[in-house]
PDB file of N, CA and C in Angstrom:
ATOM      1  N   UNK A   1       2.784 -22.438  76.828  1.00  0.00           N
ATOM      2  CA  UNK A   1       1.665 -22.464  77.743  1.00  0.00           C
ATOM      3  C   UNK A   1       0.570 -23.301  77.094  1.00  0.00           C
ATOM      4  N   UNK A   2      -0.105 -23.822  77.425  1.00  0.00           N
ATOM      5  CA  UNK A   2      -0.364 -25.135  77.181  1.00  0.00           C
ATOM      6  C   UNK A   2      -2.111 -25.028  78.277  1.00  0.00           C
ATOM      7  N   UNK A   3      -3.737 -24.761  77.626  1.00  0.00           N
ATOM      8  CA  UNK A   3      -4.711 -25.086  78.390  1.00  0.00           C
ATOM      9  C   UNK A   3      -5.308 -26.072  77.824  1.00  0.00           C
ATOM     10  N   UNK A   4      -5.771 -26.897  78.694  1.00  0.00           N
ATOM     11  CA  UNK A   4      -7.194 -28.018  78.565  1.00  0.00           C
ATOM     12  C   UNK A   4      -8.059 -27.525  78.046  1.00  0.00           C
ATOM     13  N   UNK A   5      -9.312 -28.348  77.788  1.00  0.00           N
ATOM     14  CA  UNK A   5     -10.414 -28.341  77.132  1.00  0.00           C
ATOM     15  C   UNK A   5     -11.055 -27.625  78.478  1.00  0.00           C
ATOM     16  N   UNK A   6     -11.337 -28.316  79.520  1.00  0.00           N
ATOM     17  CA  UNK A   6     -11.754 -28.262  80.894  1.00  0.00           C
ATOM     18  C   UNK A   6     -11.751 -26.541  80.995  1.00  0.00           C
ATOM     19  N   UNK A   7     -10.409 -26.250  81.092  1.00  0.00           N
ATOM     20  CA  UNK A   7     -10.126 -24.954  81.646  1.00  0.00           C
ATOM     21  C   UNK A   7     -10.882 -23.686  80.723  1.00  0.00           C
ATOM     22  N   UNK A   8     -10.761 -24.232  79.531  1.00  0.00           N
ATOM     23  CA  UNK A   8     -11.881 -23.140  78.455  1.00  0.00           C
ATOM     24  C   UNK A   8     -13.154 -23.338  78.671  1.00  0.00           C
ATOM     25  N   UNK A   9     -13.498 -24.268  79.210  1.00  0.00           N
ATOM     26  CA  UNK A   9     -14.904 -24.145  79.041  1.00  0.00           C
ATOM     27  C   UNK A   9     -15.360 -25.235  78.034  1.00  0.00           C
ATOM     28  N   UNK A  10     -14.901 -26.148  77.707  1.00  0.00           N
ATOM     29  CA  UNK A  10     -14.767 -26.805  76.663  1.00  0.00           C
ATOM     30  C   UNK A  10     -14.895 -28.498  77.047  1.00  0.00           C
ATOM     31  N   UNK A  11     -15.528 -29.228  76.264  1.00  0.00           N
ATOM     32  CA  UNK A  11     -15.891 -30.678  76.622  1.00  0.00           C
ATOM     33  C   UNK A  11     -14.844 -31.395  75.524  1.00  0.00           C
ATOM     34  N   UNK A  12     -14.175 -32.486  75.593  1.00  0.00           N
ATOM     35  CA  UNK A  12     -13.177 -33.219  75.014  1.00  0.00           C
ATOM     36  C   UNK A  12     -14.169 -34.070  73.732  1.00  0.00           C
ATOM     37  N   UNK A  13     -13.586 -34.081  73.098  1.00  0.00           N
ATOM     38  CA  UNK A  13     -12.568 -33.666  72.270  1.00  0.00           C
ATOM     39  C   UNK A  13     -12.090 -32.720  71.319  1.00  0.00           C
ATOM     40  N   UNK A  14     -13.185 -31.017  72.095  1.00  0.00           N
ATOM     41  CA  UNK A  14     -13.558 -30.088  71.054  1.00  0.00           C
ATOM     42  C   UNK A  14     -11.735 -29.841  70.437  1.00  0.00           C
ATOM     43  N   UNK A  15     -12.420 -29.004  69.654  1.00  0.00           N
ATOM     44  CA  UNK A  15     -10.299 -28.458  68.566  1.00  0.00           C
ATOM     45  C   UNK A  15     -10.711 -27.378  68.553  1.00  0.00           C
ATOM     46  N   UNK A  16      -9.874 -26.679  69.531  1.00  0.00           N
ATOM     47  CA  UNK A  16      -9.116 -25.152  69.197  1.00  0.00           C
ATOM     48  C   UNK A  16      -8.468 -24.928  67.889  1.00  0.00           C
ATOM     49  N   UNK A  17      -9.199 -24.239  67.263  1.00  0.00           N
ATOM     50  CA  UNK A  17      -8.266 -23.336  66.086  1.00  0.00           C
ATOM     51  C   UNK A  17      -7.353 -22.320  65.631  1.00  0.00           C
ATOM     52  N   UNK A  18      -7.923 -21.511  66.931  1.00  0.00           N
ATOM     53  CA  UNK A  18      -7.226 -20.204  67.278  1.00  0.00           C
ATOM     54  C   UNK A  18      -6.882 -19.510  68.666  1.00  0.00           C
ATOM     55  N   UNK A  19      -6.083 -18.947  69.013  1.00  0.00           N
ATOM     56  CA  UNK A  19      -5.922 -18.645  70.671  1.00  0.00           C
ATOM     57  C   UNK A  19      -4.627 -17.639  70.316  1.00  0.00           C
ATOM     58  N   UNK A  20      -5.320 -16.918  71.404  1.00  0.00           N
ATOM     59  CA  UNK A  20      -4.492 -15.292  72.057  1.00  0.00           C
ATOM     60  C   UNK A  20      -4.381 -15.347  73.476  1.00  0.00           C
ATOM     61  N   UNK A  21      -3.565 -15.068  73.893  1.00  0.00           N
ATOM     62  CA  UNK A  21      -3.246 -15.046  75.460  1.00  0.00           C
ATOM     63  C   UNK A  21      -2.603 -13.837  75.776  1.00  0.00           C
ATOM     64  N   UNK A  22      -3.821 -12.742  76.783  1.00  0.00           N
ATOM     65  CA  UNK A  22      -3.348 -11.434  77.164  1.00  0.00           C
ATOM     66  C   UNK A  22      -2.601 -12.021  78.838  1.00  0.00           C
ATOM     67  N   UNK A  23      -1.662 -11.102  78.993  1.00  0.00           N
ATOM     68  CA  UNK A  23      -1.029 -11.356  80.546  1.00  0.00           C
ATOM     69  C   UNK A  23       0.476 -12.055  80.323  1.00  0.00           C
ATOM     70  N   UNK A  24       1.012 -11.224  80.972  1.00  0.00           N
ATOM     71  CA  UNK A  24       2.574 -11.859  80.967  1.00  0.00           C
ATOM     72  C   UNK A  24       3.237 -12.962  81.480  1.00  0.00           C
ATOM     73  N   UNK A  25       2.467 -13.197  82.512  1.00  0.00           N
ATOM     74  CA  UNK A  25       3.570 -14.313  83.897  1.00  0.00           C
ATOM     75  C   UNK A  25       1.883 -15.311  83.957  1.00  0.00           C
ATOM     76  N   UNK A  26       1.036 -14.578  83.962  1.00  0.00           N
ATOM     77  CA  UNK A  26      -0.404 -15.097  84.379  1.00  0.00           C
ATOM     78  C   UNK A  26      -1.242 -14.622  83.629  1.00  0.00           C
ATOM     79  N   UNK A  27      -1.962 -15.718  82.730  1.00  0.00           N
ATOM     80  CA  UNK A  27      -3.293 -15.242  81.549  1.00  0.00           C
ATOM     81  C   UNK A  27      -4.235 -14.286  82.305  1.00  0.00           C
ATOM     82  N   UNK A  28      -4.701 -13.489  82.071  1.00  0.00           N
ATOM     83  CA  UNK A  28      -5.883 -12.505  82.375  1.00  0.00           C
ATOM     84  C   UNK A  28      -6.865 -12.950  81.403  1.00  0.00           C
ATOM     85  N   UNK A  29      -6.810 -12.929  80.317  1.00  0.00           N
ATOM     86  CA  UNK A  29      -7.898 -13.557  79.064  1.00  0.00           C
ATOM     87  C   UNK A  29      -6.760 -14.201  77.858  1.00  0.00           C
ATOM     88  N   UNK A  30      -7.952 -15.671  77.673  1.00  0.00           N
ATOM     89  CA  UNK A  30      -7.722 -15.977  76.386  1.00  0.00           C
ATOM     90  C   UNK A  30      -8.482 -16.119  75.664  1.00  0.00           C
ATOM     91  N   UNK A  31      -8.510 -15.499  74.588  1.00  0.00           N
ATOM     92  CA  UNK A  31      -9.218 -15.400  73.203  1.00  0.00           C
ATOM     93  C   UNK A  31      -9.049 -16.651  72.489  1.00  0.00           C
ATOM     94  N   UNK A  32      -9.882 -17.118  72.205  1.00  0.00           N
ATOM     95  CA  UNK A  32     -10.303 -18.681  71.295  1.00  0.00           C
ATOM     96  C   UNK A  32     -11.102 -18.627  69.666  1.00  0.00           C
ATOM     97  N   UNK A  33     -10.894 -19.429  68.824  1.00  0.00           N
ATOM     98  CA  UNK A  33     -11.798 -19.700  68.227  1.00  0.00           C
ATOM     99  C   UNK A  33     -11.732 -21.857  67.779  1.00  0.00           C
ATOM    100  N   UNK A  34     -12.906 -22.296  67.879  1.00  0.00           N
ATOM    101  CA  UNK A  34     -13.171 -23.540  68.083  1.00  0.00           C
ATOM    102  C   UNK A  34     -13.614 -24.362  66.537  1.00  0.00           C
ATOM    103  N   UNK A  35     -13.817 -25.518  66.390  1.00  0.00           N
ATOM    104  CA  UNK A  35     -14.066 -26.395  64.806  1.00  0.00           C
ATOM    105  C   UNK A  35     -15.570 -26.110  65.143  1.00  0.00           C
ATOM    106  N   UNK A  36     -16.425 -26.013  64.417  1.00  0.00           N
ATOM    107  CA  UNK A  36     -18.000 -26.209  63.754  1.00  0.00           C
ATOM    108  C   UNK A  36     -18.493 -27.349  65.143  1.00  0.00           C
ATOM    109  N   UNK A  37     -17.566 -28.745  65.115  1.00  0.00           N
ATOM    110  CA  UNK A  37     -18.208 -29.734  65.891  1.00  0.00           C
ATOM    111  C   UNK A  37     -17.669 -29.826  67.117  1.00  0.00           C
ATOM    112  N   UNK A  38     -17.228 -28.581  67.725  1.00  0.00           N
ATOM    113  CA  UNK A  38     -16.977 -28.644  69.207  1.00  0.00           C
ATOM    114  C   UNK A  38     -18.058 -28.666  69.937  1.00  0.00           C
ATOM    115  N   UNK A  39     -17.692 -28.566  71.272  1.00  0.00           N
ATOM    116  CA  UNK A  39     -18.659 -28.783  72.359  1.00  0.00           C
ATOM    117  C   UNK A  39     -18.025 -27.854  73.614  1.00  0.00           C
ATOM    118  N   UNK A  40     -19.332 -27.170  73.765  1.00  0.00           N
ATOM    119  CA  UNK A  40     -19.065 -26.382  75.737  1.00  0.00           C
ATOM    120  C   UNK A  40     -19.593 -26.957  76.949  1.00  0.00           C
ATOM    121  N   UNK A  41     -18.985 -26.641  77.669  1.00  0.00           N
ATOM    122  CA  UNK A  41     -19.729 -27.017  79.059  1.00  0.00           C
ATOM    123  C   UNK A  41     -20.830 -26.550  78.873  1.00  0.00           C
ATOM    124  N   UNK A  42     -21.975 -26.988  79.872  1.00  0.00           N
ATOM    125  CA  UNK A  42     -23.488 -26.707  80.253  1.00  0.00           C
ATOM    126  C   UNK A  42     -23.283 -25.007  80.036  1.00  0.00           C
ATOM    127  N   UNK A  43     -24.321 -24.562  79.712  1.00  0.00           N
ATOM    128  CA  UNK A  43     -24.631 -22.933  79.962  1.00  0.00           C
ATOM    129  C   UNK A  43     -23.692 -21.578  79.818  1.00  0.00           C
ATOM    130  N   UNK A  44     -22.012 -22.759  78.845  1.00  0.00           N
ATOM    131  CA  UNK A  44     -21.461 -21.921  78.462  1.00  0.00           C
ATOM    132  C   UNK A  44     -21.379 -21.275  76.950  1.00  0.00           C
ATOM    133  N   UNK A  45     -20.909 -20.054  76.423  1.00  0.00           N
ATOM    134  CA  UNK A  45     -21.486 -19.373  75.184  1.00  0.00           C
ATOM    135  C   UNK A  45     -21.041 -20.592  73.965  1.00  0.00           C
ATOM    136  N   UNK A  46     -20.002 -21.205  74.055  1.00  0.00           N
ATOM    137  CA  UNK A  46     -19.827 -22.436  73.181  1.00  0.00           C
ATOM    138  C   UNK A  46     -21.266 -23.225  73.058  1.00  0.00           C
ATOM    139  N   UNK A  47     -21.302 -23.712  74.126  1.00  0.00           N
ATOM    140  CA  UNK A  47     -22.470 -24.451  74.443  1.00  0.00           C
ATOM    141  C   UNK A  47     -23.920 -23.845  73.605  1.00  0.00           C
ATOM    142  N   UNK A  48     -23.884 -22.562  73.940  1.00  0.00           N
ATOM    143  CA  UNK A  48     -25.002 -21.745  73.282  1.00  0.00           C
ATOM    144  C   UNK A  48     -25.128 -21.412  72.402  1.00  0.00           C
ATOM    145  N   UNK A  49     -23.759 -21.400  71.399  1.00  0.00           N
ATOM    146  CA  UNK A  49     -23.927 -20.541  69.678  1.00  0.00           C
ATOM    147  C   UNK A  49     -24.067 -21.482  68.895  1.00  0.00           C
ATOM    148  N   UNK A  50     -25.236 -20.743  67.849  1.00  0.00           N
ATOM    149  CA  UNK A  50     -25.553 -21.409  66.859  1.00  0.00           C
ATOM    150  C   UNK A  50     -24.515 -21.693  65.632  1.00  0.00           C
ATOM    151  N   UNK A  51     -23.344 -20.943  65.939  1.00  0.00           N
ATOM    152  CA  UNK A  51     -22.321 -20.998  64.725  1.00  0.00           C
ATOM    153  C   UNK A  51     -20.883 -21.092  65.607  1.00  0.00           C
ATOM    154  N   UNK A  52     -20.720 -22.291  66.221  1.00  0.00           N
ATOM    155  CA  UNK A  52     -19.855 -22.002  67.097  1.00  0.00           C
ATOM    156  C   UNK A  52     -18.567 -22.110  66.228  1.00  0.00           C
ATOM    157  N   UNK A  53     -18.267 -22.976  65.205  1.00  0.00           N
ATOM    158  CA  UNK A  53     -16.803 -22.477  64.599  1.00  0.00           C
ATOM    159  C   UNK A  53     -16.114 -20.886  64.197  1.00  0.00           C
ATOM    160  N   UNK A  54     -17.471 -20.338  63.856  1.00  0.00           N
ATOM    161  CA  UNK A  54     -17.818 -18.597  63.392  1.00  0.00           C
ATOM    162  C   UNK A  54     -17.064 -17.593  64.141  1.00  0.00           C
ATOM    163  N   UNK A  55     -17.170 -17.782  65.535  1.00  0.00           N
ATOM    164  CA  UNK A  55     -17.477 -16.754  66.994  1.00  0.00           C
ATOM    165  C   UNK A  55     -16.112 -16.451  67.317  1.00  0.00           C
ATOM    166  N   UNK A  56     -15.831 -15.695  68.091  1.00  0.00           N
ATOM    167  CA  UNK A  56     -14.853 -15.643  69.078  1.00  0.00           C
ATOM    168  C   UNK A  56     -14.852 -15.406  70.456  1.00  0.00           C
ATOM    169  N   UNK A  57     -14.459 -16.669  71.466  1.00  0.00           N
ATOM    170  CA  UNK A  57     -14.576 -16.929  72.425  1.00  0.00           C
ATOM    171  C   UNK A  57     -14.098 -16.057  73.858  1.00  0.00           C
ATOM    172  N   UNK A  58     -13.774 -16.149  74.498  1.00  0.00           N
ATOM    173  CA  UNK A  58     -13.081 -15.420  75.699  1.00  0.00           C
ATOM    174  C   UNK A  58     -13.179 -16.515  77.062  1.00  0.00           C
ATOM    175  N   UNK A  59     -12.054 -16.785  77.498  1.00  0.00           N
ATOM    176  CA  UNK A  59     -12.050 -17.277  79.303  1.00  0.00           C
ATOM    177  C   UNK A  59     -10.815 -17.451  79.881  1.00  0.00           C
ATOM    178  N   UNK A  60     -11.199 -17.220  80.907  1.00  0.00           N
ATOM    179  CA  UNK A  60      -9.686 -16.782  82.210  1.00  0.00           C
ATOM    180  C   UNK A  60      -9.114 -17.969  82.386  1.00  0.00           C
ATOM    181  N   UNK A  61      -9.511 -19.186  81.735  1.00  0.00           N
ATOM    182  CA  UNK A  61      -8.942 -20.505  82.490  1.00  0.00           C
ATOM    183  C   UNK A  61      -9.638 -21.247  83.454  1.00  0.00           C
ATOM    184  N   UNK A  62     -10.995 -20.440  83.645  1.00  0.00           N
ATOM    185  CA  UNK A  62     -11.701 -20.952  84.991  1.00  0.00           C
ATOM    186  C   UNK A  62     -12.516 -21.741  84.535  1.00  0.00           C
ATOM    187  N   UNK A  63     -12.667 -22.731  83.446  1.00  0.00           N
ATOM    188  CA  UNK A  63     -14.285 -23.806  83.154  1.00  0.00           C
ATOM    189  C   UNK A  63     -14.679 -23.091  82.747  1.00  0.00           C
ATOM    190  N   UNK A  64     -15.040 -21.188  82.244  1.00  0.00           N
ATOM    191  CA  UNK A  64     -16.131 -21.120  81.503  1.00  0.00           C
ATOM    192  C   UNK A  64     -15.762 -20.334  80.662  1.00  0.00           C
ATOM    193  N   UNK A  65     -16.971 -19.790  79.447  1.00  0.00           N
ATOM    194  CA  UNK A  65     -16.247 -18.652  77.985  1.00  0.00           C
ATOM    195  C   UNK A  65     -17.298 -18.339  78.073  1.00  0.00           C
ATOM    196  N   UNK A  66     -16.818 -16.966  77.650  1.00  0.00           N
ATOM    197  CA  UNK A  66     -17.913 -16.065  76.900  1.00  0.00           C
ATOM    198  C   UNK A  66     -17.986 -15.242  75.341  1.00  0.00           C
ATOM    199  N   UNK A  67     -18.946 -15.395  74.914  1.00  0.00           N
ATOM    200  CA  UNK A  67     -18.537 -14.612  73.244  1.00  0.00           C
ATOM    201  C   UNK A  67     -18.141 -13.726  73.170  1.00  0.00           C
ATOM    202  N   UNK A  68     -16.666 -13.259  72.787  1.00  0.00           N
ATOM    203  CA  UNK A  68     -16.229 -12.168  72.122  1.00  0.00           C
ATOM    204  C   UNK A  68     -16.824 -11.181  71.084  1.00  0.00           C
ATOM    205  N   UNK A  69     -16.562 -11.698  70.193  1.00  0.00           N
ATOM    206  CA  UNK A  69     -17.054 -11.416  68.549  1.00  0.00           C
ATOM    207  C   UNK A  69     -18.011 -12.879  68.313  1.00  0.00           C
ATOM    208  N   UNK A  70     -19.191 -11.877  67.646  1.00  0.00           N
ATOM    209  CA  UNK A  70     -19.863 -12.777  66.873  1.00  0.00           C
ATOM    210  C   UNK A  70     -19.279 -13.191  65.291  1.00  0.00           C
ATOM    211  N   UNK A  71     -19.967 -14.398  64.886  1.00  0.00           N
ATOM    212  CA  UNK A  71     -18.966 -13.848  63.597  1.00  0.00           C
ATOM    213  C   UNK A  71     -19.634 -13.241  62.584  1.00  0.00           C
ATOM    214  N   UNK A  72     -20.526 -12.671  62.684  1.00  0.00           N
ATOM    215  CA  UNK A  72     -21.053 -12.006  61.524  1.00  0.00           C
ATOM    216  C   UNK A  72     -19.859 -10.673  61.635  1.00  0.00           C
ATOM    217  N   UNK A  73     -19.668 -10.061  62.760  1.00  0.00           N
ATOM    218  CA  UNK A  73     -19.094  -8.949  63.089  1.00  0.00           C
ATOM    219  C   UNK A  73     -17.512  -9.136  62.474  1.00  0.00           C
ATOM    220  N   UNK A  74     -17.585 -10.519  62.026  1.00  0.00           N
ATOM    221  CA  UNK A  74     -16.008 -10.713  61.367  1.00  0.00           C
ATOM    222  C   UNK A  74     -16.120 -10.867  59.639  1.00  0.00           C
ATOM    223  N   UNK A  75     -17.691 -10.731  59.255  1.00  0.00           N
ATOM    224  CA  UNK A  75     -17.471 -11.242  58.272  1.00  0.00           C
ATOM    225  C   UNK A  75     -18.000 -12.632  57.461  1.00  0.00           C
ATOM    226  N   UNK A  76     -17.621 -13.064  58.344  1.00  0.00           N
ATOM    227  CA  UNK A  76     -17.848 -15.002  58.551  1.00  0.00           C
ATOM    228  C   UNK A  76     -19.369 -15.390  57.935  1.00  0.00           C
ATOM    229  N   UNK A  77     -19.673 -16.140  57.028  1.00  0.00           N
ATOM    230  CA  UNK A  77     -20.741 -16.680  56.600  1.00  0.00           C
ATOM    231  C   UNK A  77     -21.200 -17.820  57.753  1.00  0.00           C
ATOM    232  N   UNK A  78     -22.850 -18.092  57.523  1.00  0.00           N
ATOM    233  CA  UNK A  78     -23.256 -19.106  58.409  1.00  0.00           C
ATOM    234  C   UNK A  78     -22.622 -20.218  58.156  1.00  0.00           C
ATOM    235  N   UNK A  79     -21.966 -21.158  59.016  1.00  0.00           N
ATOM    236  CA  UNK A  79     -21.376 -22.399  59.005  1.00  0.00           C
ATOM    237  C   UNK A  79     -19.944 -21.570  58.611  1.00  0.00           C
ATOM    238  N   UNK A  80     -19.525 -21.085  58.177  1.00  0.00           N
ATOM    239  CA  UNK A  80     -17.795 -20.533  58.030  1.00  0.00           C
ATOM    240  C   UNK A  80     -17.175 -20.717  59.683  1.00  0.00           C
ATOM    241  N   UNK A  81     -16.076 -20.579  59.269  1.00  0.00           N
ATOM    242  CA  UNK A  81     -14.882 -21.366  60.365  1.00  0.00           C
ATOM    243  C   UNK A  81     -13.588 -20.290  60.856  1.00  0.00           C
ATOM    244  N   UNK A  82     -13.412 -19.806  61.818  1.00  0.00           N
ATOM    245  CA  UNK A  82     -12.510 -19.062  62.060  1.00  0.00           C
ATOM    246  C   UNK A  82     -11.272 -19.694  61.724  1.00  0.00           C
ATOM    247  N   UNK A  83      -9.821 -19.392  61.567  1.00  0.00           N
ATOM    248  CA  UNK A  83      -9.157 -20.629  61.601  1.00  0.00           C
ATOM    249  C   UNK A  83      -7.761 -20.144  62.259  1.00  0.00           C
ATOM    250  N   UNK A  84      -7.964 -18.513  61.993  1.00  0.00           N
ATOM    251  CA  UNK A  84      -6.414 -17.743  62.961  1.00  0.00           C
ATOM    252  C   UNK A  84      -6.906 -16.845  63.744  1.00  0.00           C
ATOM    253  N   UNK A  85      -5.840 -16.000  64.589  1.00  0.00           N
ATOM    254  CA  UNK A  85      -6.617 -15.017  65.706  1.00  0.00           C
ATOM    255  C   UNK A  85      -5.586 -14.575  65.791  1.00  0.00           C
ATOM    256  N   UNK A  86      -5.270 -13.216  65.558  1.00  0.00           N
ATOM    257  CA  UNK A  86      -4.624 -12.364  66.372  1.00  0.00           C
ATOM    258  C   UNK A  86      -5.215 -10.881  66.646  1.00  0.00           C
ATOM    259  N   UNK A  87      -4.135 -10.357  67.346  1.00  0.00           N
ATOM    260  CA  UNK A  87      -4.923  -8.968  68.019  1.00  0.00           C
ATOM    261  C   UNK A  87      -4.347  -7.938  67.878  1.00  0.00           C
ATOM    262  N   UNK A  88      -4.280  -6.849  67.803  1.00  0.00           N
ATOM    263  CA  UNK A  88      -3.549  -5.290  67.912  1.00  0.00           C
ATOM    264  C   UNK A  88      -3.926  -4.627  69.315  1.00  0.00           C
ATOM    265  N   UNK A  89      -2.987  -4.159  69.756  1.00  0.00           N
ATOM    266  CA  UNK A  89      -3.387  -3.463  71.340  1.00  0.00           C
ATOM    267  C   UNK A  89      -3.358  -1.732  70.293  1.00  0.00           C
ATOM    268  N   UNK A  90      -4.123  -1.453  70.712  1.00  0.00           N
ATOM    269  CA  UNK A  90      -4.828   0.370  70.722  1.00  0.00           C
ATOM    270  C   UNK A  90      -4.309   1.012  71.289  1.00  0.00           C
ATOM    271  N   UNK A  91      -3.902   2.107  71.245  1.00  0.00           N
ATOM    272  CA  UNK A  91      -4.102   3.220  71.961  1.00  0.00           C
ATOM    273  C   UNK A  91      -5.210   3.730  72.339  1.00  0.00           C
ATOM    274  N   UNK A  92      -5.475   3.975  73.721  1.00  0.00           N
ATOM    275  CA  UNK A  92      -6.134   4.437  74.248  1.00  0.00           C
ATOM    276  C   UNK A  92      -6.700   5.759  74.167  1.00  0.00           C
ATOM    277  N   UNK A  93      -5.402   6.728  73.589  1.00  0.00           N
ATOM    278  CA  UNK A  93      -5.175   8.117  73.655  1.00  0.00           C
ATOM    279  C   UNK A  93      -5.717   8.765  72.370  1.00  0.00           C
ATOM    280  N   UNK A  94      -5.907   7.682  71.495  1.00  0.00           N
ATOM    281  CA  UNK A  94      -6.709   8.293  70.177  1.00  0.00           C
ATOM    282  C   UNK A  94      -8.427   7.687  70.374  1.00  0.00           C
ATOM    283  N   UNK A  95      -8.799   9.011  69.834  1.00  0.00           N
ATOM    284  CA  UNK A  95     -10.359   9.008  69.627  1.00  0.00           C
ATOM    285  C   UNK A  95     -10.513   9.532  68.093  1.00  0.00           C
ATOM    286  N   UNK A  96     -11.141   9.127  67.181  1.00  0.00           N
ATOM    287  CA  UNK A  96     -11.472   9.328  65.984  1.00  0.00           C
ATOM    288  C   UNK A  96     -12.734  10.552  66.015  1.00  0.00           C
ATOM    289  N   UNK A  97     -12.372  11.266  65.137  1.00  0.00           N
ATOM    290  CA  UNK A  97     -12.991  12.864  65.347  1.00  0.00           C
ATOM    291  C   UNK A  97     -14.515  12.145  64.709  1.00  0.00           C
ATOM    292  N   UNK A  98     -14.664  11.432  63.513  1.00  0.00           N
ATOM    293  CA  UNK A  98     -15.946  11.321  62.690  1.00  0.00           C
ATOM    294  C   UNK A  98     -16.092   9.303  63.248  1.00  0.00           C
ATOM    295  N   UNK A  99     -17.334   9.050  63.205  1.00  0.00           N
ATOM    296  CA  UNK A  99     -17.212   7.305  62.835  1.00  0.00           C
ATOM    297  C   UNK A  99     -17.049   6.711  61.511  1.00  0.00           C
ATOM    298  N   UNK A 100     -16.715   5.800  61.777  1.00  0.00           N
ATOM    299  CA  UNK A 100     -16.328   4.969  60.742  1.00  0.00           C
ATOM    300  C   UNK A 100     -16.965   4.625  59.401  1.00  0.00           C
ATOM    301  N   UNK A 101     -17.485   4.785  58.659  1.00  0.00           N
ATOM    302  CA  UNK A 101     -18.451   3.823  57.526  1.00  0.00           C
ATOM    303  C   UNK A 101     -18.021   3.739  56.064  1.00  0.00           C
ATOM    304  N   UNK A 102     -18.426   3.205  55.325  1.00  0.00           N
ATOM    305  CA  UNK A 102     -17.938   2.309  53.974  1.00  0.00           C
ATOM    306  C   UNK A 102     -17.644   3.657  53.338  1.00  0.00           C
ATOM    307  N   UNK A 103     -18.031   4.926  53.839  1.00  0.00           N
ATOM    308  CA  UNK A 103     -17.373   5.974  52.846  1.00  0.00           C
ATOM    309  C   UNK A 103     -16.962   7.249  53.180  1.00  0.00           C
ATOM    310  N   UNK A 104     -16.276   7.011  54.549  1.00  0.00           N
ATOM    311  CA  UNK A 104     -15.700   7.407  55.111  1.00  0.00           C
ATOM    312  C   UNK A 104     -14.195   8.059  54.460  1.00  0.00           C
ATOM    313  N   UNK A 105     -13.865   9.323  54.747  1.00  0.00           N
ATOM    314  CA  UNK A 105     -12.381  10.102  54.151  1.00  0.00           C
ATOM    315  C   UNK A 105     -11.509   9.188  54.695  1.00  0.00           C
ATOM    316  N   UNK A 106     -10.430   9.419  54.128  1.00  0.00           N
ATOM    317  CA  UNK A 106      -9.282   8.715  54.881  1.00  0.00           C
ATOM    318  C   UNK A 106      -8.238   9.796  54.298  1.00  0.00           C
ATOM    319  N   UNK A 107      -6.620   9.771  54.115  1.00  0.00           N
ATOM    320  CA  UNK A 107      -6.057  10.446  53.730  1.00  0.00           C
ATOM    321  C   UNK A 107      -5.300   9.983  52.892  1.00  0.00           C
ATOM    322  N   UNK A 108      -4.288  10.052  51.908  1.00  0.00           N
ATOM    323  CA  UNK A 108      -3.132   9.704  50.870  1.00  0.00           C
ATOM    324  C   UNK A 108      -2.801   8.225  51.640  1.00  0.00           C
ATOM    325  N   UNK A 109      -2.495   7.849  52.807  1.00  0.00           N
ATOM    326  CA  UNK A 109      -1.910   6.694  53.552  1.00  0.00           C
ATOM    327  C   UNK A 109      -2.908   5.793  54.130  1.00  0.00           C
ATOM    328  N   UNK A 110      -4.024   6.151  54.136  1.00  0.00           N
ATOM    329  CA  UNK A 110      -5.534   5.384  54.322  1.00  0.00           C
ATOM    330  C   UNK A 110      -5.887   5.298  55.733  1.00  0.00           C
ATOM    331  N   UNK A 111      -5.055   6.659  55.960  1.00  0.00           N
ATOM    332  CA  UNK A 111      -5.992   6.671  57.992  1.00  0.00           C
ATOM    333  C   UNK A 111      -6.961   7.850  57.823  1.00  0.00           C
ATOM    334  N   UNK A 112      -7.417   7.610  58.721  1.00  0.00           N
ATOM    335  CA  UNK A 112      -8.766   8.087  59.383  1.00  0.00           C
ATOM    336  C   UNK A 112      -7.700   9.298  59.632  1.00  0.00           C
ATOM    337  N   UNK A 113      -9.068  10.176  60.229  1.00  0.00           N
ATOM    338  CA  UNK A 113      -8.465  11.629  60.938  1.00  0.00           C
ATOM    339  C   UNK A 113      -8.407  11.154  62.625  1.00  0.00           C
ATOM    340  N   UNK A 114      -7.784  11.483  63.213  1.00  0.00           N
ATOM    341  CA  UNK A 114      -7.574  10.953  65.246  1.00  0.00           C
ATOM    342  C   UNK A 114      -7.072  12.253  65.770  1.00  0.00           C
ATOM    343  N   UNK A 115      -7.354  12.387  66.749  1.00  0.00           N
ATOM    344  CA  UNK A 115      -7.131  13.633  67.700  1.00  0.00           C
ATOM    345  C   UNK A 115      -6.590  13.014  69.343  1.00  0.00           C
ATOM    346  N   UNK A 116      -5.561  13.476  69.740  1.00  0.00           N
ATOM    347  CA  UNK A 116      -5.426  12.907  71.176  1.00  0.00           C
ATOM    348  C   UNK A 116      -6.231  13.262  71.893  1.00  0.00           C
ATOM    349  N   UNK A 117      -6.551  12.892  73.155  1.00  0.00           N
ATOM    350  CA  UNK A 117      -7.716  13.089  74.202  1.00  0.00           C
ATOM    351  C   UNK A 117      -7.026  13.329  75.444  1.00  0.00           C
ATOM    352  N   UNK A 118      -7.204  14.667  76.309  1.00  0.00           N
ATOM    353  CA  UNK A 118      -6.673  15.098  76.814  1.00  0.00           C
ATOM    354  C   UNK A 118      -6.446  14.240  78.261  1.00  0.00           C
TER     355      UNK A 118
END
């Protein structure tokens, strides 16, 4: 499967670095990440971020994106460059009893505590 610049939201000759494609027969979302010196269409989040290699993108194929992940939220230093993307699908059915933070329990195997949700 194979999208244009056009269809992301994207002005030629930006470079895709990274891409996820949810939907089986027909994309529902694709997840992007772009080079430092790309370019978006008018008024799209490419267009708008100050760290656009950093970010992670989102669009249906229709001309436009929107920011996923910022990249601080990944980690990513100012001017740093995404360069792979992939994803894990969740379960829905787990909810984590405590939130998350740097010192947080875990157990002998390094999970969290989860409880199903009825």
């Amino acid at each position: 499967m194979a999208f244009t610049c056009a269809e992301l939201g994207l002005l030629a000759p930006s470079d895709v670095k990274a891409l996820t494609v949810f939907g089986t027969t027909t994309p529902t979302e694709i997840l992007f990440s772009v080079t430092a010196d790309s370019t978006g269409v008018a008024d799209s989040a490419v267009d708008n971020s100050d760290n656009v290699g950093g970010d992670v993108y989102a669009s249906t194929g229709n001309g436009q994106n929107s920011q996923r992940v910022e990249r601080r939220a990944l980690g990513i230093a100012p001017g740093g460059q995404l360069d792979a993307l992939t994803t894990v699908q969740r379960s829905a059915q787990l909810q984590l009893r405590e939130p998350l933070h740097p010192h947080a329990q875990s157990d002998e195997r390094g999970q969290h505590r989860a409880e199903r949700v009825p």
